[in-house]
C-alpha atoms as a PDB file:
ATOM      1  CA  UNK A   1     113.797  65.632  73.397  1.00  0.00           C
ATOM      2  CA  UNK A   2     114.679  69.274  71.934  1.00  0.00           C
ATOM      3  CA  UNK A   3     115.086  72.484  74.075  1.00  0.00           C
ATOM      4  CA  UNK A   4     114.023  75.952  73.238  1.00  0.00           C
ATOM      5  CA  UNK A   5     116.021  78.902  74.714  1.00  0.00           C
ATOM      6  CA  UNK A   6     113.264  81.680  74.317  1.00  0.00           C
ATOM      7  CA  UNK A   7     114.064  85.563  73.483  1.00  0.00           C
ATOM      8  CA  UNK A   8     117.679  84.225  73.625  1.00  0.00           C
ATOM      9  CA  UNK A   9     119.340  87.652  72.715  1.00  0.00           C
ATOM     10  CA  UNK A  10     123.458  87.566  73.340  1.00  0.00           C
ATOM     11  CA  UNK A  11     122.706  84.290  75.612  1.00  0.00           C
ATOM     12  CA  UNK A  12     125.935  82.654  74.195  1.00  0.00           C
ATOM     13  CA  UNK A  13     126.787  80.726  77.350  1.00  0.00           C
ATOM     14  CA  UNK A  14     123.988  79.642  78.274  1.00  0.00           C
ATOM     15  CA  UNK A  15     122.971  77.996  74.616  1.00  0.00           C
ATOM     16  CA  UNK A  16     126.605  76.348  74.890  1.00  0.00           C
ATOM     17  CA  UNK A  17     125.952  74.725  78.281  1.00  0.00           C
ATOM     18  CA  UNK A  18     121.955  73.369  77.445  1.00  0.00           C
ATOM     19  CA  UNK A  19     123.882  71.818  74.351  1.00  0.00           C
ATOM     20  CA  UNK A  20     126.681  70.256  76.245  1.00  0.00           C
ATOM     21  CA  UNK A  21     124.636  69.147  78.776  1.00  0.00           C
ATOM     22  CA  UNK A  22     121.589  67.485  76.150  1.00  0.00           C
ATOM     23  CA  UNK A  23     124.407  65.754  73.980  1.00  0.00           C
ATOM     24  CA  UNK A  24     125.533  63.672  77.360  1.00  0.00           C
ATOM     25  CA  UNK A  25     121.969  62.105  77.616  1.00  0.00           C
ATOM     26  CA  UNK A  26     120.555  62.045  73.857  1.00  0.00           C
ATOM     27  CA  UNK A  27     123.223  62.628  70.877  1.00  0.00           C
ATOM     28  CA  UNK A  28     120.881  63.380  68.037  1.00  0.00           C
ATOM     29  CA  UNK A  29     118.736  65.984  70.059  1.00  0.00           C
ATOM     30  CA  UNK A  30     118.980  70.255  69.426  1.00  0.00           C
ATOM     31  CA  UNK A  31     119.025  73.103  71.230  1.00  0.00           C
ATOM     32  CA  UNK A  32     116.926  75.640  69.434  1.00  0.00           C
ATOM     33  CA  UNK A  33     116.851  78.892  69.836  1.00  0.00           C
ATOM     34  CA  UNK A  34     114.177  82.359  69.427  1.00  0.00           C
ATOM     35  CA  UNK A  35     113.960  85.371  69.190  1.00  0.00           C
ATOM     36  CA  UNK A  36     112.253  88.368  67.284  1.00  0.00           C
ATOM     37  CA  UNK A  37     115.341  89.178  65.572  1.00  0.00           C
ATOM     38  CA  UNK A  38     117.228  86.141  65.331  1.00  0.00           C
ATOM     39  CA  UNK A  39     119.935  87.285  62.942  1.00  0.00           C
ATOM     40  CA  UNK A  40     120.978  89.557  65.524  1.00  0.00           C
ATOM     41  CA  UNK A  41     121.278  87.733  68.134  1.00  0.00           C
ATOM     42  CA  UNK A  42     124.594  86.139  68.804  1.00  0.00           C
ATOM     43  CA  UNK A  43     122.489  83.211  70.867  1.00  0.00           C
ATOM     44  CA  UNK A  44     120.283  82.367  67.770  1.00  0.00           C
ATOM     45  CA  UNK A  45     123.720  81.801  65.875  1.00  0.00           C
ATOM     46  CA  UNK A  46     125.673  79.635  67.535  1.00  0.00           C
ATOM     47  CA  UNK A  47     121.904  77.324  68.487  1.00  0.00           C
ATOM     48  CA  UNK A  48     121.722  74.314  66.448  1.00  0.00           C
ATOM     49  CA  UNK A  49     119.198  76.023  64.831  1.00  0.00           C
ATOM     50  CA  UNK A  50     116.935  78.967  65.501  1.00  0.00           C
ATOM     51  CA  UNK A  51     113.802  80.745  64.599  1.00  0.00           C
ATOM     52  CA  UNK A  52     112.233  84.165  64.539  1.00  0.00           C
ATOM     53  CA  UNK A  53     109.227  84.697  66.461  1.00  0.00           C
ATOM     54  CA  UNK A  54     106.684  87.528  67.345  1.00  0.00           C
ATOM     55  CA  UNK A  55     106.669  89.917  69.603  1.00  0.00           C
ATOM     56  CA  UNK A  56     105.523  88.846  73.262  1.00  0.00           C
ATOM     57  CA  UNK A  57     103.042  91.185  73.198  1.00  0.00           C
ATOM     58  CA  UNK A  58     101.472  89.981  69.510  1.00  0.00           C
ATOM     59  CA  UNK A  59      98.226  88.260  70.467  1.00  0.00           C
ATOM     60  CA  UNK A  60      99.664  85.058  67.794  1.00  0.00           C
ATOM     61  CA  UNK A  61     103.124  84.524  70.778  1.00  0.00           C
ATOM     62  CA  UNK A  62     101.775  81.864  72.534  1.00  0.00           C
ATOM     63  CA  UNK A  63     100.011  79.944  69.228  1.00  0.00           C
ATOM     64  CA  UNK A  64     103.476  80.232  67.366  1.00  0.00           C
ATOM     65  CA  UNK A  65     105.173  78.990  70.018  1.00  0.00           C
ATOM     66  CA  UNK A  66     102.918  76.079  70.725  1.00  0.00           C
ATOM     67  CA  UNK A  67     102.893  75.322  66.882  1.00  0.00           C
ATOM     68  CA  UNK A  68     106.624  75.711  66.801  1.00  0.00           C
ATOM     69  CA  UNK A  69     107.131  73.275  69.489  1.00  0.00           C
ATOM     70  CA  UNK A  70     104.767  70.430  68.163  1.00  0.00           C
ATOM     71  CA  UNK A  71     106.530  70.936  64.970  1.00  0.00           C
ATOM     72  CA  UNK A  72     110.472  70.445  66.343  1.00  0.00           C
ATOM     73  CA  UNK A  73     109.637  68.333  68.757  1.00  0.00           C
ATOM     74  CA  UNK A  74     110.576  70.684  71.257  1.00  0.00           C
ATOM     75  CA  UNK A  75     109.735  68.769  74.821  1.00  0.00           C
ATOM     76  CA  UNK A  76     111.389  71.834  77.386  1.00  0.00           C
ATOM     77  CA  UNK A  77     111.218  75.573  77.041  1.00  0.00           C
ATOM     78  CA  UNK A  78     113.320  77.231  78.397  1.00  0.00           C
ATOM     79  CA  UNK A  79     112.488  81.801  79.175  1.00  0.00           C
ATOM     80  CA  UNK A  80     115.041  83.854  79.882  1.00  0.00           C
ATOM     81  CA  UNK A  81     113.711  87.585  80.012  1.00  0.00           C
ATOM     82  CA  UNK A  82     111.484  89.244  83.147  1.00  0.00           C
ATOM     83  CA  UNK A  83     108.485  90.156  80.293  1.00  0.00           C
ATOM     84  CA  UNK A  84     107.897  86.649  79.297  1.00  0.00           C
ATOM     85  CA  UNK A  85     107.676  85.242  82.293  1.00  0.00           C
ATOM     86  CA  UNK A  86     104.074  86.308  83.566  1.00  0.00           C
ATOM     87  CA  UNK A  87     102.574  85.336  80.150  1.00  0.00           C
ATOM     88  CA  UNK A  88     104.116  82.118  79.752  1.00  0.00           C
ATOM     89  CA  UNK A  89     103.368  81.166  83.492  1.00  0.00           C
ATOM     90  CA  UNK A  90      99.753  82.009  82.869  1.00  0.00           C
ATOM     91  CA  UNK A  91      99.571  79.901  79.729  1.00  0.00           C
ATOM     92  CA  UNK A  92     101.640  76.749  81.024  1.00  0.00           C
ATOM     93  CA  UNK A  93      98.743  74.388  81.048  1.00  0.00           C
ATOM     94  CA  UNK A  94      98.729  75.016  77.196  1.00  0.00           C
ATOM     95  CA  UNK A  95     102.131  73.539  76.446  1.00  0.00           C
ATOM     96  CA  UNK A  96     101.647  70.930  79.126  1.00  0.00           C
ATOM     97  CA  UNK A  97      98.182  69.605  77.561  1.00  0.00           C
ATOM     98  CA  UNK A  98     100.695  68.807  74.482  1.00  0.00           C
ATOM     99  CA  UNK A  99     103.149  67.195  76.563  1.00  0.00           C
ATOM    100  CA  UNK A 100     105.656  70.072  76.454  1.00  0.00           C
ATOM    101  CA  UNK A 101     107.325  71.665  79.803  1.00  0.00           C
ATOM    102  CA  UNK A 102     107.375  74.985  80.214  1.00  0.00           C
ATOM    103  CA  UNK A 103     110.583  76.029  83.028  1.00  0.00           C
ATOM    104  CA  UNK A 104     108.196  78.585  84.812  1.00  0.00           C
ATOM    105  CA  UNK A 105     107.521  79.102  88.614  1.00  0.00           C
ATOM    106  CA  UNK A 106     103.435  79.711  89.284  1.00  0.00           C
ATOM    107  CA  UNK A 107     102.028  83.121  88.616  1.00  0.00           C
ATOM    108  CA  UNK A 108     101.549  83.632  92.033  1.00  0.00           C
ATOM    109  CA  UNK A 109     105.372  83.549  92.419  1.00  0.00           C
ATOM    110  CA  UNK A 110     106.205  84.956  89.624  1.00  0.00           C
ATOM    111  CA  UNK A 111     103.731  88.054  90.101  1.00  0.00           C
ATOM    112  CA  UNK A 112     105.403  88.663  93.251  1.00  0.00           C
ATOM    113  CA  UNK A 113     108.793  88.836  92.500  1.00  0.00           C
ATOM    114  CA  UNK A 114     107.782  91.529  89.348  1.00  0.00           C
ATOM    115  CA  UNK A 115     106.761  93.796  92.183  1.00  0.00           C
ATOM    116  CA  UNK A 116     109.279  94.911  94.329  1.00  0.00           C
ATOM    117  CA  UNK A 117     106.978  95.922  96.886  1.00  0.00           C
ATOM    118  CA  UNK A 118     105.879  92.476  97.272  1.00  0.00           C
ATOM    119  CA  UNK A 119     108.877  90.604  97.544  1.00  0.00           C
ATOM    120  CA  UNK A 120     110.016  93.139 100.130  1.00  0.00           C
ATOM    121  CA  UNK A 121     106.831  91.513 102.044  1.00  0.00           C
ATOM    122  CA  UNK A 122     108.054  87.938 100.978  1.00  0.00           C
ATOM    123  CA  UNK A 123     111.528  88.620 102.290  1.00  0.00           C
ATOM    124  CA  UNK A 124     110.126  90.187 105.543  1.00  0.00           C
ATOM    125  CA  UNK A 125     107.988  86.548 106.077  1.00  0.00           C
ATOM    126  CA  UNK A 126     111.024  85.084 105.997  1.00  0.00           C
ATOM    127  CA  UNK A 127     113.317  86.556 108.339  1.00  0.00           C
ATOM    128  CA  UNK A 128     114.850  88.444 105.901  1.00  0.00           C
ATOM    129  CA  UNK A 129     115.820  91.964 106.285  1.00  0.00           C
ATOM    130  CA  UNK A 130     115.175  94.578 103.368  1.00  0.00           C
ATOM    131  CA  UNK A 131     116.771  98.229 102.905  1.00  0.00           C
ATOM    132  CA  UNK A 132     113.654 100.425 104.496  1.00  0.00           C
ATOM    133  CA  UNK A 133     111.733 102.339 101.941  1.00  0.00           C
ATOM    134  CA  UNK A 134     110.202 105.913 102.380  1.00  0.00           C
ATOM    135  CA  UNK A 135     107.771 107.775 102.460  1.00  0.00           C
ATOM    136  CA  UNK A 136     108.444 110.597  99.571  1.00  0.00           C
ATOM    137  CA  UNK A 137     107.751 113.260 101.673  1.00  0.00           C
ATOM    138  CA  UNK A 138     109.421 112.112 104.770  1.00  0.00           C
ATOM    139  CA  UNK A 139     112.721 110.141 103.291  1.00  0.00           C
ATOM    140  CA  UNK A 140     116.632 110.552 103.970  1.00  0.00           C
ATOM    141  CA  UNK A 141     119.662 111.283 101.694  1.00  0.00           C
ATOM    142  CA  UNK A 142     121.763 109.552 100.107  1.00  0.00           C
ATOM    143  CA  UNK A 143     118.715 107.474  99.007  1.00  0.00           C
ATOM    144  CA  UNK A 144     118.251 104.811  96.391  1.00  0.00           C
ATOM    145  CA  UNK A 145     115.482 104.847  93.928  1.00  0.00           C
ATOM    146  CA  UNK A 146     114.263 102.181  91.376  1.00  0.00           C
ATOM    147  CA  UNK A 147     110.771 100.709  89.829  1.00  0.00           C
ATOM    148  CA  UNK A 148     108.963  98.456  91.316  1.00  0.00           C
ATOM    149  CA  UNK A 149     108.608  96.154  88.062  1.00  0.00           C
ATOM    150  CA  UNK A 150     112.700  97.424  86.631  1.00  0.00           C
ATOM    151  CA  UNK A 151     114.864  94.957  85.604  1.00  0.00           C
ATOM    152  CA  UNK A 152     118.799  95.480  84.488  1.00  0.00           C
ATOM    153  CA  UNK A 153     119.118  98.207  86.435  1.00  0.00           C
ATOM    154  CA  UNK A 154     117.150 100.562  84.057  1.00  0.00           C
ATOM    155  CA  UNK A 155     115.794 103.519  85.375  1.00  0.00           C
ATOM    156  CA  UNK A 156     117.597 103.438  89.216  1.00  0.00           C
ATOM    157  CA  UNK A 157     119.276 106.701  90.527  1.00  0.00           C
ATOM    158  CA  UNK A 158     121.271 107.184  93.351  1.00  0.00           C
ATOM    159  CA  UNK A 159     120.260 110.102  94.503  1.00  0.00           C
ATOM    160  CA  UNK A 160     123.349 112.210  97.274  1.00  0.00           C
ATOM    161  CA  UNK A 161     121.639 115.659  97.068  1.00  0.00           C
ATOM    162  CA  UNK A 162     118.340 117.583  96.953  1.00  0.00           C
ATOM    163  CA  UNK A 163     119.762 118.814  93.462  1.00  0.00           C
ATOM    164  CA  UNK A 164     119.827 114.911  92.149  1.00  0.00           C
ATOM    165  CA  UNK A 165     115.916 114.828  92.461  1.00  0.00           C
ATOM    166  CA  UNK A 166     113.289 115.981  89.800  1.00  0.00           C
ATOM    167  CA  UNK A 167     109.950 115.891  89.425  1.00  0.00           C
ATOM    168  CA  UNK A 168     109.620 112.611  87.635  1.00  0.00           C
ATOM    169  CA  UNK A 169     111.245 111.004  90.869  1.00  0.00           C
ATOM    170  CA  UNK A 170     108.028 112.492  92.906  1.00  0.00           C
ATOM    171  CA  UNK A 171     105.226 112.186  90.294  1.00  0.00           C
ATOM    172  CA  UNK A 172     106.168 108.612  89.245  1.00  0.00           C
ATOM    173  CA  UNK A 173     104.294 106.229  91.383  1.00  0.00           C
ATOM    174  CA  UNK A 174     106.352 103.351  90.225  1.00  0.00           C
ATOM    175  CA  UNK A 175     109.376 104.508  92.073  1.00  0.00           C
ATOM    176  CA  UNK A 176     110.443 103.533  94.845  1.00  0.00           C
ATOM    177  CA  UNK A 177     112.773 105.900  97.216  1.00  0.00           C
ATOM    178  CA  UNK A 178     114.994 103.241  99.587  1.00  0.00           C
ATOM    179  CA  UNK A 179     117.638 103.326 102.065  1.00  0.00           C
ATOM    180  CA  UNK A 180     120.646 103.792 100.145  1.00  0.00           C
ATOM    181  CA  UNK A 181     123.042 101.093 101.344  1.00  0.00           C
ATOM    182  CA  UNK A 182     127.088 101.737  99.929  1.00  0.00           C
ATOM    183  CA  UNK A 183     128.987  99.615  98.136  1.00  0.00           C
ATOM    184  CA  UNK A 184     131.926 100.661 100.478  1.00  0.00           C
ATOM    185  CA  UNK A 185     129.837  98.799 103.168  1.00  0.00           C
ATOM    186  CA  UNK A 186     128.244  95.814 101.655  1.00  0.00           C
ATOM    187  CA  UNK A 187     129.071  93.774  98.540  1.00  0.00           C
ATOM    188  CA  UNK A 188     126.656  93.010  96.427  1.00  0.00           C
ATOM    189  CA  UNK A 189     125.910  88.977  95.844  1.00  0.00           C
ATOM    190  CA  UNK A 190     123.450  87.694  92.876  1.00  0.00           C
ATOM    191  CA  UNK A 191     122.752  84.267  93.640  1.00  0.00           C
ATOM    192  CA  UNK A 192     121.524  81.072  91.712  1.00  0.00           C
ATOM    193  CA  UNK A 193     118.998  78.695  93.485  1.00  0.00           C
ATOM    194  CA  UNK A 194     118.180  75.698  91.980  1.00  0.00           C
ATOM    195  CA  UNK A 195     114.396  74.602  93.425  1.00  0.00           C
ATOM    196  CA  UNK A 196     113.460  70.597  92.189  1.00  0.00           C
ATOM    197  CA  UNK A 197     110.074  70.173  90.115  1.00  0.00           C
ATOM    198  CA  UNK A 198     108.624  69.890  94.107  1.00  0.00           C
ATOM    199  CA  UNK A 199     109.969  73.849  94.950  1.00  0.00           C
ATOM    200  CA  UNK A 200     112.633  72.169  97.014  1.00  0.00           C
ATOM    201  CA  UNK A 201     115.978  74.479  97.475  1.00  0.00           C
ATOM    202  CA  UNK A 202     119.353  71.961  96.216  1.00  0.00           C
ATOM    203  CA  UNK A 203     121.726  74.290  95.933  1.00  0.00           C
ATOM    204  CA  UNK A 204     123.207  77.666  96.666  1.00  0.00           C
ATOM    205  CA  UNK A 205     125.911  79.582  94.456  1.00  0.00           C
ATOM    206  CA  UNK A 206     126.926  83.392  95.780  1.00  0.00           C
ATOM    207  CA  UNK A 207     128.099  85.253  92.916  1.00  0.00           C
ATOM    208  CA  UNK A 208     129.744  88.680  94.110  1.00  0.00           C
ATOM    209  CA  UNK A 209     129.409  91.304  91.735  1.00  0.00           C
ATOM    210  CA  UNK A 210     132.644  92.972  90.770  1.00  0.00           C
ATOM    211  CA  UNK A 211     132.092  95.119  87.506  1.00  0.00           C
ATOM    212  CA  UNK A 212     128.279  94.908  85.762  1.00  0.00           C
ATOM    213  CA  UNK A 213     127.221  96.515  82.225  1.00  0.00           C
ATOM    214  CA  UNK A 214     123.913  97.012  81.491  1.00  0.00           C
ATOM    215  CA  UNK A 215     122.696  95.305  84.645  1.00  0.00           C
ATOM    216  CA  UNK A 216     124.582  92.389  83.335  1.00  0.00           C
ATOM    217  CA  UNK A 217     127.457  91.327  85.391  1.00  0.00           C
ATOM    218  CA  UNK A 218     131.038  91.223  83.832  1.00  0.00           C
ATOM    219  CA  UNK A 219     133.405  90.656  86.601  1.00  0.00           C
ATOM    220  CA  UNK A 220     132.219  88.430  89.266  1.00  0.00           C
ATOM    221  CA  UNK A 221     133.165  85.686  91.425  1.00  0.00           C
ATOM    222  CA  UNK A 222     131.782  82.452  93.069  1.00  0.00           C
ATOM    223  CA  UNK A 223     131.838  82.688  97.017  1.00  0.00           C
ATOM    224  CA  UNK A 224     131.060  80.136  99.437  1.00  0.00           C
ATOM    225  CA  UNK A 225     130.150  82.419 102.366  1.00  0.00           C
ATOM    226  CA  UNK A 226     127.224  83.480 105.130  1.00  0.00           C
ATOM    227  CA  UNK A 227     124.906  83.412 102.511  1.00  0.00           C
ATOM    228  CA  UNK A 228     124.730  80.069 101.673  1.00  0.00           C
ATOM    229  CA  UNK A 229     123.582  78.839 105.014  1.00  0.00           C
ATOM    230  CA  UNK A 230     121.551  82.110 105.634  1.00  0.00           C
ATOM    231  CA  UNK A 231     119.617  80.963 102.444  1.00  0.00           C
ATOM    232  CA  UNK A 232     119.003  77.857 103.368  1.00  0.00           C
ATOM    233  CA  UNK A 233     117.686  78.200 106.319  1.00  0.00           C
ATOM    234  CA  UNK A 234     115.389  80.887 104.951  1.00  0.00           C
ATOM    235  CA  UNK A 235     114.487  79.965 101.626  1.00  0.00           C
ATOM    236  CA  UNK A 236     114.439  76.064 101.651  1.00  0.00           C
ATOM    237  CA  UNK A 237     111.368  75.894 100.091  1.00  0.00           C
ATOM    238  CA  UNK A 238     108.926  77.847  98.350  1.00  0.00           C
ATOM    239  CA  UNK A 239     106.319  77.483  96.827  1.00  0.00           C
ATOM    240  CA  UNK A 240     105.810  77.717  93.023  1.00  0.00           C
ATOM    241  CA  UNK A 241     109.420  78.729  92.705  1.00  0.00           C
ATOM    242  CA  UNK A 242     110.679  76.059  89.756  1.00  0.00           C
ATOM    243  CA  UNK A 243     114.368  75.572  87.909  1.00  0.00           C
ATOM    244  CA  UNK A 244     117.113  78.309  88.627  1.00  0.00           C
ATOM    245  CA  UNK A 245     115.696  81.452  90.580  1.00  0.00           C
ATOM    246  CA  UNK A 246     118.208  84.418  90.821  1.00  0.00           C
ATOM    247  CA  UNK A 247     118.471  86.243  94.109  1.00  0.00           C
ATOM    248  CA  UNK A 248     119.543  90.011  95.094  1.00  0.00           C
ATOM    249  CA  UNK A 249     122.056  90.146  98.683  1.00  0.00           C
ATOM    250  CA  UNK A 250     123.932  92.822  99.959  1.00  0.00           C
ATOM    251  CA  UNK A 251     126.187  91.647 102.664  1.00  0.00           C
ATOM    252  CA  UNK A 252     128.263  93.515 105.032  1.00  0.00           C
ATOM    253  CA  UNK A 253     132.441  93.474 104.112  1.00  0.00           C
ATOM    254  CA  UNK A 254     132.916  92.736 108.300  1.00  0.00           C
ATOM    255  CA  UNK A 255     129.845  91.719 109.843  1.00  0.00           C
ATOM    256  CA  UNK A 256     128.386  88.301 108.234  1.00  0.00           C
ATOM    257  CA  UNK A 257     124.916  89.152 110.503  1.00  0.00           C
ATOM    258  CA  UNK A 258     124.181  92.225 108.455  1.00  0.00           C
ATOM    259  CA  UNK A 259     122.444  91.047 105.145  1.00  0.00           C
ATOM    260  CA  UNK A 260     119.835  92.644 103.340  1.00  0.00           C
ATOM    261  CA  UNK A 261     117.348  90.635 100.474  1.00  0.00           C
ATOM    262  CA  UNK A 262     117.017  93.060  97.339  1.00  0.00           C
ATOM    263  CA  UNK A 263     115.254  91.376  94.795  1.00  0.00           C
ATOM    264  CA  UNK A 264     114.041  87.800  92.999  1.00  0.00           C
ATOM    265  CA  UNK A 265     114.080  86.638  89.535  1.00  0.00           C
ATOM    266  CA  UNK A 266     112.448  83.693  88.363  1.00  0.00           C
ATOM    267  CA  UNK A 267     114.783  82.853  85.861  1.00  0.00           C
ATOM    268  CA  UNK A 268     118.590  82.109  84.639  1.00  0.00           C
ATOM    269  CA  UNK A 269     120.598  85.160  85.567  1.00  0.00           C
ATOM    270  CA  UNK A 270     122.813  86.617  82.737  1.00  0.00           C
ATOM    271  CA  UNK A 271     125.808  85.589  84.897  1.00  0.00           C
ATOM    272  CA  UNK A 272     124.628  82.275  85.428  1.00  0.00           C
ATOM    273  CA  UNK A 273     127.781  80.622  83.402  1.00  0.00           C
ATOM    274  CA  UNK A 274     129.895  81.355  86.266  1.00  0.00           C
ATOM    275  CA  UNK A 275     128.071  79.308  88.439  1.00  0.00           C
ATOM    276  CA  UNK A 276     127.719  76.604  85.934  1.00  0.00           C
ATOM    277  CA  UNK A 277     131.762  76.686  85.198  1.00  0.00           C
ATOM    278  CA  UNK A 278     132.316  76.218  89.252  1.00  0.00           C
ATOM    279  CA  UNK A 279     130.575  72.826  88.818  1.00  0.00           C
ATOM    280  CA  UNK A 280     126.694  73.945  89.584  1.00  0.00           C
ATOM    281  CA  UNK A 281     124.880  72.172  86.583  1.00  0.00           C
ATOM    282  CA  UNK A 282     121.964  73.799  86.404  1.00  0.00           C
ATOM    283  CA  UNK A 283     120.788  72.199  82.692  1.00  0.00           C
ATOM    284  CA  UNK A 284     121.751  69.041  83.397  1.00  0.00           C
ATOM    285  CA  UNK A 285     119.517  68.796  86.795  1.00  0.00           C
ATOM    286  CA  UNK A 286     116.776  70.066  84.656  1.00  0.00           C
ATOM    287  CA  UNK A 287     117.344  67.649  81.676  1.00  0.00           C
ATOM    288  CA  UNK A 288     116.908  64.601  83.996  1.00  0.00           C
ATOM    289  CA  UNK A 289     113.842  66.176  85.999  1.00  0.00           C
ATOM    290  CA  UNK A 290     112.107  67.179  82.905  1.00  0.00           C
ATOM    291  CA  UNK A 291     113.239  65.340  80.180  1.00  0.00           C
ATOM    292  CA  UNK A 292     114.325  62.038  81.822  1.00  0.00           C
ATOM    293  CA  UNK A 293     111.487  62.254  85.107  1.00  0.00           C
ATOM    294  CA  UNK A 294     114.445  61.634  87.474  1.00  0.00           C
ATOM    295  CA  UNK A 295     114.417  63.264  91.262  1.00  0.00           C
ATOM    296  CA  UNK A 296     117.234  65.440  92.583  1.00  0.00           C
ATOM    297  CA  UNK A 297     117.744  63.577  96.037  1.00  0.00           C
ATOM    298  CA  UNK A 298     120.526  65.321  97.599  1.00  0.00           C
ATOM    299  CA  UNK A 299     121.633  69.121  97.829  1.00  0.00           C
ATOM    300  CA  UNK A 300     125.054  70.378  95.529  1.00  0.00           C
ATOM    301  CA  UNK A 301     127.557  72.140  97.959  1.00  0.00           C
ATOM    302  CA  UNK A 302     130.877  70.988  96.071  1.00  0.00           C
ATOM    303  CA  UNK A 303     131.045  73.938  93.334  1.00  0.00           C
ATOM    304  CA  UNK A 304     134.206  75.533  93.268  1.00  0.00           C
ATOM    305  CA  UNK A 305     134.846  78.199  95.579  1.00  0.00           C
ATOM    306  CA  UNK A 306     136.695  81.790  95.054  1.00  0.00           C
ATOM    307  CA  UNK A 307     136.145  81.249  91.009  1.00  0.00           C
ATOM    308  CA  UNK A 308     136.356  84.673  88.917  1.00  0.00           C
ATOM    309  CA  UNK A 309     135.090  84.986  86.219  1.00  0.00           C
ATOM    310  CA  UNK A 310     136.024  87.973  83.460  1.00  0.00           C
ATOM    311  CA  UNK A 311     134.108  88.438  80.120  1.00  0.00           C
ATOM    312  CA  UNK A 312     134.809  90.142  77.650  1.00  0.00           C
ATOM    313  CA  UNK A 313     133.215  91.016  74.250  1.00  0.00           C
ATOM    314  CA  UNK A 314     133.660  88.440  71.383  1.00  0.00           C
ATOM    315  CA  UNK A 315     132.334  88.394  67.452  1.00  0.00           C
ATOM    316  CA  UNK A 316     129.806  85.614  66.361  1.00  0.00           C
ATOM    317  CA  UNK A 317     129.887  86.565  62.221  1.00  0.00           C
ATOM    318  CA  UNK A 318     126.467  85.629  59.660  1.00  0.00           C
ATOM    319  CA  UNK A 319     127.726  85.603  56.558  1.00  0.00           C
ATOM    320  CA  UNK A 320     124.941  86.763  53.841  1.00  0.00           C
ATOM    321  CA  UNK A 321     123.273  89.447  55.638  1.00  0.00           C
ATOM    322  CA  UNK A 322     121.213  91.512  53.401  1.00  0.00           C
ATOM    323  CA  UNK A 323     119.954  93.727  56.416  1.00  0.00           C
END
């Protein structure tokens, strides 16, 4: 009954809470751990063990991974990183044919929440309104820009003056020019979703972004506001969406009607652990549908409300390295 936290990186938390969470139910199984460079990665250390792995896009991935897990008898894998998603969606019915569960939504979802474009249209079937996009010869300033396949907030511009624009922001069909909606307006919410093994939404944790690094939020905290019902209503179920889905709001500071859907991610957000330290267990939902068969009957409203959370930077030390 092991778990494998996949391309783990600086995933600290999140290792800490799958191990917490698996000791409760089975005391003698591990938390593994992998990534291409597993040495330096401050997940990797503190995993009951880890192991170093190719590169996602090395033909051998998915038969390393599949020999690694029927090795360690690994029974859950868990991805945490956009590029992995696609490919080990697409190869699920590998790891299931050895009786090993793979956290992934379908391909269908997860294609369409790697394009922007498309889960604009999602959004829009669901009642939900998005931030207009433009034409890129007909478009207004201040504007947002940002890929259509971009995750952690690489390669976004917000863009005040004619000066701000170049070329690449005109030749790149991958960019996207948007309505530019202001921070002094709207705060900006990432929230978890938890969908069952049947795509069923059980719970609902607003996270408002404070401070973020990297695309990574630092400063954030739990809020149980508009957007919880406004989700609900919306996004109760959907199909192919499996395990903890992240979700992009703005919402306006004064009026709780004005919300706008940014983006989906089919996977645990980097600030996840707030959500799980407010009392949303994510892992140990997922333990007893996947490892223990069990069914999530009832939805989880009773997390902790106006929780902050501040990180800060901390030193995991490997003794030895010859690097």
């Amino acid at each position: 009954m092991n778990i494998l936290i996949t391309s783990v990186g600086r995933r600290v938390s999140l290792v800490r809470a799958f191990q917490k969470e698996l000791k409760g139910f089975f005391s003698e199984a591990k938390v593994y751990a992998s990534d291409v460079s597993p040495l330096l990665s401050a997940g990797c250390q503190v995993a009951d063990e880890y192991f170093e792995v190719p590169a996602l896009d090395e033909s051998s991935y998915i038969e390393f991974l599949l020999n690694l897990c029927d090795e360690n008898g690994i029974k859950l894998i868990i991805p945490t990183i956009d590029t992995e998603l696609l490919l080990l969606a697409s190869k699920n019915h590998l790891f299931e044919a050895i009786g090993i569960k793979v956290l992934i939504s379908s391909p269908e979802f997860v294609k369409k929440c790697r394009d922007k474009r498309i889960i604009h249209k999602f959004f829009k079937s669901n009642g939900i309104t998005i931030a207009r996009e433009y034409e890129k010869d007909n478009y207004e300033l201040p504007l947002f820009i940002k890929p259509i396949d971009g995750s952690r907030s690489v390669n976004t511009f917000i863009i005040s003056t004619e000066e701000d624009l170049t070329a690449e922001h005109f030749s790149n069909e991958k960019l996207m020019f948007l309505e530019y909606l202001d921070h002094d307006i709207y705060d900006e919410f990432t929230c978890d979703l938890y969908y069952d093994r049947h795509s069923n939404l059980k719970c609902v944790v607003p996270r408002k972004r404070i401070e973020v690094r990297e695309g990574e939020v630092y400063k954030a905290v739990a809020k149980n506001n508009a957007l919880v019902g406004y989700i609900k209503e919306r996004l109760n179920y959907i199909e192919g969406a499996t395990g903890c889905i992240t979700a992009q709001f703005f919402l306006h500071k004064e009026d709780d009607d004005k919300i706008y859907g940014i983006e989906i991610n089919p996977r645990f957000g980097g600030g996840y652990p707030l959500s799980y330290l407010a009392g949303a267990n994510f892992p140990k939902w997922i333990i007893e549908e996947y490892l223990l068969g069990k069914t999530i009957e009832d939805k989880f409203d009773s997390w902790e409300n106006d929780l902050l959370m501040i990180r800060y930077d901390d030193e995991v030390l490997v003794h030895g390295y010859k690097g």
